[in-house]
N, C-alpha and C. Protein backbone atom coordinates (compact mmCIF):
# COMPACT_ATOMS: atom_id res chain seq x y z
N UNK A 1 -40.29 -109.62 -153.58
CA UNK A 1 -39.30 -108.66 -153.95
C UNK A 1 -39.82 -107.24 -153.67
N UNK A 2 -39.25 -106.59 -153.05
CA UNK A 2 -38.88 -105.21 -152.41
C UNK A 2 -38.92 -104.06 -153.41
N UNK A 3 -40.02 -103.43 -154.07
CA UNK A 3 -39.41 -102.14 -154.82
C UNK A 3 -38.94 -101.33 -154.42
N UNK A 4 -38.09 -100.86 -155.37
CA UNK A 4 -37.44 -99.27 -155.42
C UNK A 4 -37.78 -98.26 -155.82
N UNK A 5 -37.42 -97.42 -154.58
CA UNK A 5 -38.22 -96.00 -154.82
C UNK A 5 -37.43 -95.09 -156.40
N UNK A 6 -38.34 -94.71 -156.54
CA UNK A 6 -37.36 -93.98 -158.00
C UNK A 6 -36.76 -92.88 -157.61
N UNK A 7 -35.46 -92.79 -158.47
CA UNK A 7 -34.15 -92.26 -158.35
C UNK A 7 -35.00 -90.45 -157.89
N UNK A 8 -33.90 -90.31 -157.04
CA UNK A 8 -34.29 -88.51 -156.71
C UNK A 8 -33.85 -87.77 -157.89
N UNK A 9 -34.60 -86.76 -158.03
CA UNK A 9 -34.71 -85.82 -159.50
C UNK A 9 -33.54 -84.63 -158.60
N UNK A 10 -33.29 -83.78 -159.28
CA UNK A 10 -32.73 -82.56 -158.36
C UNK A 10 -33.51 -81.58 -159.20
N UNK A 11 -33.84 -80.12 -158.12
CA UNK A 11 -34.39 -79.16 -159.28
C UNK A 11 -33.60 -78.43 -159.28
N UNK A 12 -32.28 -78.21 -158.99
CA UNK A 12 -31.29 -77.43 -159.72
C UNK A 12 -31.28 -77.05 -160.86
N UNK A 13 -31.10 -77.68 -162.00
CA UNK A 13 -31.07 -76.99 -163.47
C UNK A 13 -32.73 -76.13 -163.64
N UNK A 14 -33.75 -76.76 -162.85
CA UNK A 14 -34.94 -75.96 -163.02
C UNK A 14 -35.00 -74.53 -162.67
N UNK A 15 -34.35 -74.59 -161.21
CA UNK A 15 -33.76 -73.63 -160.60
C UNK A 15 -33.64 -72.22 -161.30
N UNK A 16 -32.35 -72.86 -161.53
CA UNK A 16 -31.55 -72.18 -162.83
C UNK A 16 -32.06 -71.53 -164.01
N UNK A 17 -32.58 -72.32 -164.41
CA UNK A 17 -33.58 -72.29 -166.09
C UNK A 17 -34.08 -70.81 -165.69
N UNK A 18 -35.22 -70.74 -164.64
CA UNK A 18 -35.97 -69.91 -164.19
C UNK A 18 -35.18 -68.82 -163.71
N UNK A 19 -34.46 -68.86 -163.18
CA UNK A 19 -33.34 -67.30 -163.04
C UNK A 19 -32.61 -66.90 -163.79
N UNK A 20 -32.31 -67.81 -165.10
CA UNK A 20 -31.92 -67.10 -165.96
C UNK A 20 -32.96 -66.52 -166.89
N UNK A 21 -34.21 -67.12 -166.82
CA UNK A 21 -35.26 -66.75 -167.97
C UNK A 21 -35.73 -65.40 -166.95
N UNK A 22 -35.89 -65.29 -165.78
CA UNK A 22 -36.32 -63.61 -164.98
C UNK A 22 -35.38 -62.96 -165.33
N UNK A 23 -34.30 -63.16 -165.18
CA UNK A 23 -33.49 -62.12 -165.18
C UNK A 23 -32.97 -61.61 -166.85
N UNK A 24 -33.49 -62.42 -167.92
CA UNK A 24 -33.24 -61.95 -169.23
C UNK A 24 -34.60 -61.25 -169.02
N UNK A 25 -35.98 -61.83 -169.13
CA UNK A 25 -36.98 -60.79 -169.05
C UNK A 25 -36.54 -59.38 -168.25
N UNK A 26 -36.37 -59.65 -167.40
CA UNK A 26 -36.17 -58.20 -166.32
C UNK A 26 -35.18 -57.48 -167.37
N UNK A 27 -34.47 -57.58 -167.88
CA UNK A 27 -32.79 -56.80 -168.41
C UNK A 27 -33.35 -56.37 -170.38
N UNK A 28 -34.80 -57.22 -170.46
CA UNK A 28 -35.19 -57.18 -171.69
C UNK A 28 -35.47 -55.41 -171.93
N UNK A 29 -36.31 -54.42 -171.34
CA UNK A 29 -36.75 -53.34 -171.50
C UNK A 29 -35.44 -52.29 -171.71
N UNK A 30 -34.40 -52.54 -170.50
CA UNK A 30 -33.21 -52.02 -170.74
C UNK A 30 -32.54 -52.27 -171.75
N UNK A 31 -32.14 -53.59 -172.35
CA UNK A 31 -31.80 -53.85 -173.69
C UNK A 31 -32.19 -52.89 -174.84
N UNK A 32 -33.44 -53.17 -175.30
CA UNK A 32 -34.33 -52.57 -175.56
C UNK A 32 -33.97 -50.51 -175.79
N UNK A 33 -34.22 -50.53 -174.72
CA UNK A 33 -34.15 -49.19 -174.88
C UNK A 33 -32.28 -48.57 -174.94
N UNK A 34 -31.66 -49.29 -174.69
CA UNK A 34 -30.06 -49.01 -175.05
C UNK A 34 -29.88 -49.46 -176.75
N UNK A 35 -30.48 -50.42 -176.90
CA UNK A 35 -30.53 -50.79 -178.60
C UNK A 35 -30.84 -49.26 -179.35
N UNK A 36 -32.04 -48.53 -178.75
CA UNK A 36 -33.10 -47.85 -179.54
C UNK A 36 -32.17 -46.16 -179.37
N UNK A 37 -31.90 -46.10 -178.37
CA UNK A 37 -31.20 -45.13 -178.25
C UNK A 37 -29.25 -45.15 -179.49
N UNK A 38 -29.46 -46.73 -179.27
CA UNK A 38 -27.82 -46.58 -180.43
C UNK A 38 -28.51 -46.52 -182.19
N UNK A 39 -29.72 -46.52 -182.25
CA UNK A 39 -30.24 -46.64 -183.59
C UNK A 39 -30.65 -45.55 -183.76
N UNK A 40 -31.36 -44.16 -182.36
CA UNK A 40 -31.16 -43.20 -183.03
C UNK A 40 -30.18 -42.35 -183.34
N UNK A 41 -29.09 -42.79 -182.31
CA UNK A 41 -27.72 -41.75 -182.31
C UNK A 41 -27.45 -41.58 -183.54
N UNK A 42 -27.36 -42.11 -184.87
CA UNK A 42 -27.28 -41.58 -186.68
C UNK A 42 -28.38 -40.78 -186.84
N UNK A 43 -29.05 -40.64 -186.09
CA UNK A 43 -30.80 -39.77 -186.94
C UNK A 43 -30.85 -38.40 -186.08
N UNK A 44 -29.86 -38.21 -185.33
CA UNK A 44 -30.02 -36.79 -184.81
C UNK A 44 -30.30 -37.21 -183.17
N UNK A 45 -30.62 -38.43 -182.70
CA UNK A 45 -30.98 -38.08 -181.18
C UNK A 45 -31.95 -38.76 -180.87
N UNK A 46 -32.52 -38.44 -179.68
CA UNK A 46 -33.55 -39.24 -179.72
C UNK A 46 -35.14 -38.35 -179.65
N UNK A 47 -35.87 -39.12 -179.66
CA UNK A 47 -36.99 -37.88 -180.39
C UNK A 47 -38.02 -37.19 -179.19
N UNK A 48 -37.35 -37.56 -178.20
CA UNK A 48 -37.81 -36.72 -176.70
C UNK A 48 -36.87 -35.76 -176.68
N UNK A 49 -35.54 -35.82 -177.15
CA UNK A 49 -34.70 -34.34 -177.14
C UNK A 49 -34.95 -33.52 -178.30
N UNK A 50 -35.92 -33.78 -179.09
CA UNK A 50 -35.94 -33.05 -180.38
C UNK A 50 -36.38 -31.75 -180.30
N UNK A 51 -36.12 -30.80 -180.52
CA UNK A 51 -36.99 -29.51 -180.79
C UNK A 51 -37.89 -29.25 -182.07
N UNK A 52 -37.91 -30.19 -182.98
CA UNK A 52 -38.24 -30.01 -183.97
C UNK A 52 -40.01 -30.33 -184.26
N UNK A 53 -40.39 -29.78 -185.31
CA UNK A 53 -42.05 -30.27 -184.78
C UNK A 53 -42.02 -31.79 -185.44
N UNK A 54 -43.04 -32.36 -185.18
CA UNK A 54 -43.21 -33.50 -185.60
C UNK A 54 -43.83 -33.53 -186.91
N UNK A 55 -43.54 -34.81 -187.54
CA UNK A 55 -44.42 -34.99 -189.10
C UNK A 55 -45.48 -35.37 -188.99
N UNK A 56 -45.95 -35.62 -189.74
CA UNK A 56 -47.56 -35.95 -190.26
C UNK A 56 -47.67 -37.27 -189.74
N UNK A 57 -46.91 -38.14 -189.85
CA UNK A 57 -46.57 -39.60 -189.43
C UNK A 57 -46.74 -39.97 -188.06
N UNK A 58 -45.72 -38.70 -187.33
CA UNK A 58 -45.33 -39.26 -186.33
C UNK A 58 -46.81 -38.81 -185.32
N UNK A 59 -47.22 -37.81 -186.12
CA UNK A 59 -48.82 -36.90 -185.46
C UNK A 59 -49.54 -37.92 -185.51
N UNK A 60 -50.01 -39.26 -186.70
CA UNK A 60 -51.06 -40.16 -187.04
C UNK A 60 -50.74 -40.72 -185.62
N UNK A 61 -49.47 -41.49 -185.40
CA UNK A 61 -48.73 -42.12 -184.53
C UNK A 61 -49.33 -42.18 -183.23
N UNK A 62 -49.04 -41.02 -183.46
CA UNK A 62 -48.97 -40.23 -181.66
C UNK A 62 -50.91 -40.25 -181.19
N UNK A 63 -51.39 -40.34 -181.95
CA UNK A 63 -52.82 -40.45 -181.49
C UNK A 63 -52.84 -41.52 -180.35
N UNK A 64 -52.15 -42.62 -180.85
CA UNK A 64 -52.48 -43.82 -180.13
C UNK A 64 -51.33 -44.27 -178.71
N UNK A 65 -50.68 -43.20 -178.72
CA UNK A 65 -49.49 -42.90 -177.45
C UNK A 65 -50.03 -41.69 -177.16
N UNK A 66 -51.07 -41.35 -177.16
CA UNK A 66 -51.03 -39.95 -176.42
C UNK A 66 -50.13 -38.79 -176.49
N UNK A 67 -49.68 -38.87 -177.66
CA UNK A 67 -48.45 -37.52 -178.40
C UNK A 67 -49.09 -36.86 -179.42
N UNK A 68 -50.11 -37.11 -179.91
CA UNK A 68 -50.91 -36.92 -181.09
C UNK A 68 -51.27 -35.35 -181.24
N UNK A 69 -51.23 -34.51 -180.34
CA UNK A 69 -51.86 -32.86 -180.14
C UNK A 69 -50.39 -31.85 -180.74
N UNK A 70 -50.90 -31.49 -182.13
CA UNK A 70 -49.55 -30.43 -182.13
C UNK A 70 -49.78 -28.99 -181.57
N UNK A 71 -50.55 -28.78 -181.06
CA UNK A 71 -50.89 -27.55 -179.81
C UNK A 71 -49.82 -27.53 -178.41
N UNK A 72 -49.37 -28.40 -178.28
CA UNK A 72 -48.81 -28.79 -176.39
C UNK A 72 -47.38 -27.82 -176.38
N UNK A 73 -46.65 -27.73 -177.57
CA UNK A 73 -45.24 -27.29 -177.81
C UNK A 73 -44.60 -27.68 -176.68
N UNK A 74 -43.50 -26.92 -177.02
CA UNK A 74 -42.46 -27.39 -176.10
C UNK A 74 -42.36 -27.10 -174.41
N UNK A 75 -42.75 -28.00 -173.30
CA UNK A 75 -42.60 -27.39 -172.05
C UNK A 75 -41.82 -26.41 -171.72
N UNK A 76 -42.00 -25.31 -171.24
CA UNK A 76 -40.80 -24.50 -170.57
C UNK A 76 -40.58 -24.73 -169.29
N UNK A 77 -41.05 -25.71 -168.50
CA UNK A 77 -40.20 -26.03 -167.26
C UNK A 77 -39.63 -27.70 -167.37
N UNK A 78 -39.57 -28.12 -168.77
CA UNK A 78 -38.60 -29.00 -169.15
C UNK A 78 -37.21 -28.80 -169.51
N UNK A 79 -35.99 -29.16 -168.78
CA UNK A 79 -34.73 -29.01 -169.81
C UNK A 79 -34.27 -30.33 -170.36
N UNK A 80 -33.98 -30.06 -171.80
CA UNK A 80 -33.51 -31.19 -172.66
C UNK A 80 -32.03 -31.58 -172.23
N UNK A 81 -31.11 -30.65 -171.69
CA UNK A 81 -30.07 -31.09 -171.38
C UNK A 81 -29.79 -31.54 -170.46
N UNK A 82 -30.13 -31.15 -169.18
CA UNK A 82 -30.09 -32.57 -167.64
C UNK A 82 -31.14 -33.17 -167.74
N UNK A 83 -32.40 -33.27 -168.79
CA UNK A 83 -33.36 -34.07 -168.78
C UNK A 83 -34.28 -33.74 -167.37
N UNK A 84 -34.27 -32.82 -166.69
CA UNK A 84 -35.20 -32.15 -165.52
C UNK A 84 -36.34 -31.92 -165.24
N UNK A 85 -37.17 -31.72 -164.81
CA UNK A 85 -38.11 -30.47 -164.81
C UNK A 85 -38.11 -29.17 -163.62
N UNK A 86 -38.21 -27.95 -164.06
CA UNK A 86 -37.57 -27.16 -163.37
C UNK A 86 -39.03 -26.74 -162.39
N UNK A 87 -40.46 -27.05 -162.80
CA UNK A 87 -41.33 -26.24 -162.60
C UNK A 87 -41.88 -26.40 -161.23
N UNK A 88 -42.91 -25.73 -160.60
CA UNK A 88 -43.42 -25.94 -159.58
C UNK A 88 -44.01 -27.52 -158.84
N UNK A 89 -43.44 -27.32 -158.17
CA UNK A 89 -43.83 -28.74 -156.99
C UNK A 89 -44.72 -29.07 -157.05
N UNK A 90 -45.44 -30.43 -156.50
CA UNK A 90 -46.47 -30.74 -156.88
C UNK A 90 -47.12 -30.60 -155.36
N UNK A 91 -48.38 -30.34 -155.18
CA UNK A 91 -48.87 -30.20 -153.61
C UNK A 91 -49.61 -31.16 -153.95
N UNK A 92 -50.04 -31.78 -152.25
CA UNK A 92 -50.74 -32.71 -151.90
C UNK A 92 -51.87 -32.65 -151.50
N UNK A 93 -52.86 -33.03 -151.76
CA UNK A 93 -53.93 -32.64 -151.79
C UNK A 93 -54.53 -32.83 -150.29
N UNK A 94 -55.25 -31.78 -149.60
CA UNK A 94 -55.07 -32.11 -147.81
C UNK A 94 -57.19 -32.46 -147.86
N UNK A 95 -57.68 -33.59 -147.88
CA UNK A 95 -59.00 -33.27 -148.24
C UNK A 95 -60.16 -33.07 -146.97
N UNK A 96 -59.25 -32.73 -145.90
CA UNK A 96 -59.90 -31.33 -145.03
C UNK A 96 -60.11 -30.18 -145.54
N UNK A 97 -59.61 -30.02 -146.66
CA UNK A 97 -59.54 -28.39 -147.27
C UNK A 97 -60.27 -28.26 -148.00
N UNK A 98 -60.69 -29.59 -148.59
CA UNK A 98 -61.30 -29.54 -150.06
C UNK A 98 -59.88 -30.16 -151.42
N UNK A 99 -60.51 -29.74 -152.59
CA UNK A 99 -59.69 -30.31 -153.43
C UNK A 99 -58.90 -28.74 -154.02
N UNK A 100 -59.46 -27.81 -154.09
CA UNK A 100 -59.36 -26.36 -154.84
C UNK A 100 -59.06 -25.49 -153.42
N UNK A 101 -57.67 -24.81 -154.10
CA UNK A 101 -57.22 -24.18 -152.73
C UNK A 101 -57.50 -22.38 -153.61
């Protein structure tokens, strides 16, 4: 007697599985940050448009994000309202020249 080969699998649903699990990861950060932005819209905004100084809290905080310095104030070639920066270009460093022009 003759065996049979076992039945073909399909990886379609595997396929699948996996493009839907990238593409929720991928869409996760955006989520995310559209959530965070509708949770601050009751608290005044969000706290990159703030003008206000920061608390004691948010200073402990900020040590460990690199926001921690209440010396930096507010950029003046930042605008809060088109979210921009207005200031000088950045040059490229030509290192025939050296680094210091």
């Amino acid at each position: 007697m003759a065996k049979q080969p076992p039945p073909r699998s399909s990886n379609v649903p595997i396929v699948i599985g996996l493009v839907a699990f990238t593409s929720l990861m991928a869409a996760t950060p955006l989520l995310l940050q559209r959530r965070h932005m509708r949770l601050m819209a009751g608290q005044g905004g969000s706290l990159i448009a703030s003008e206000k100084p920061l608390t004691d809290a948010q200073v402990r905080r900020g040590a460990y994000q690199n926001t921690g310095t209440r010396d930096c104030g507010i950029d003046p070639d930042w605008d809060l309202k088109t979210m921009t920066w207005k200031g000088k270009k950045a040059v490229i460093a030509d290192e025939s020249m050296g680094y210091s022009r």
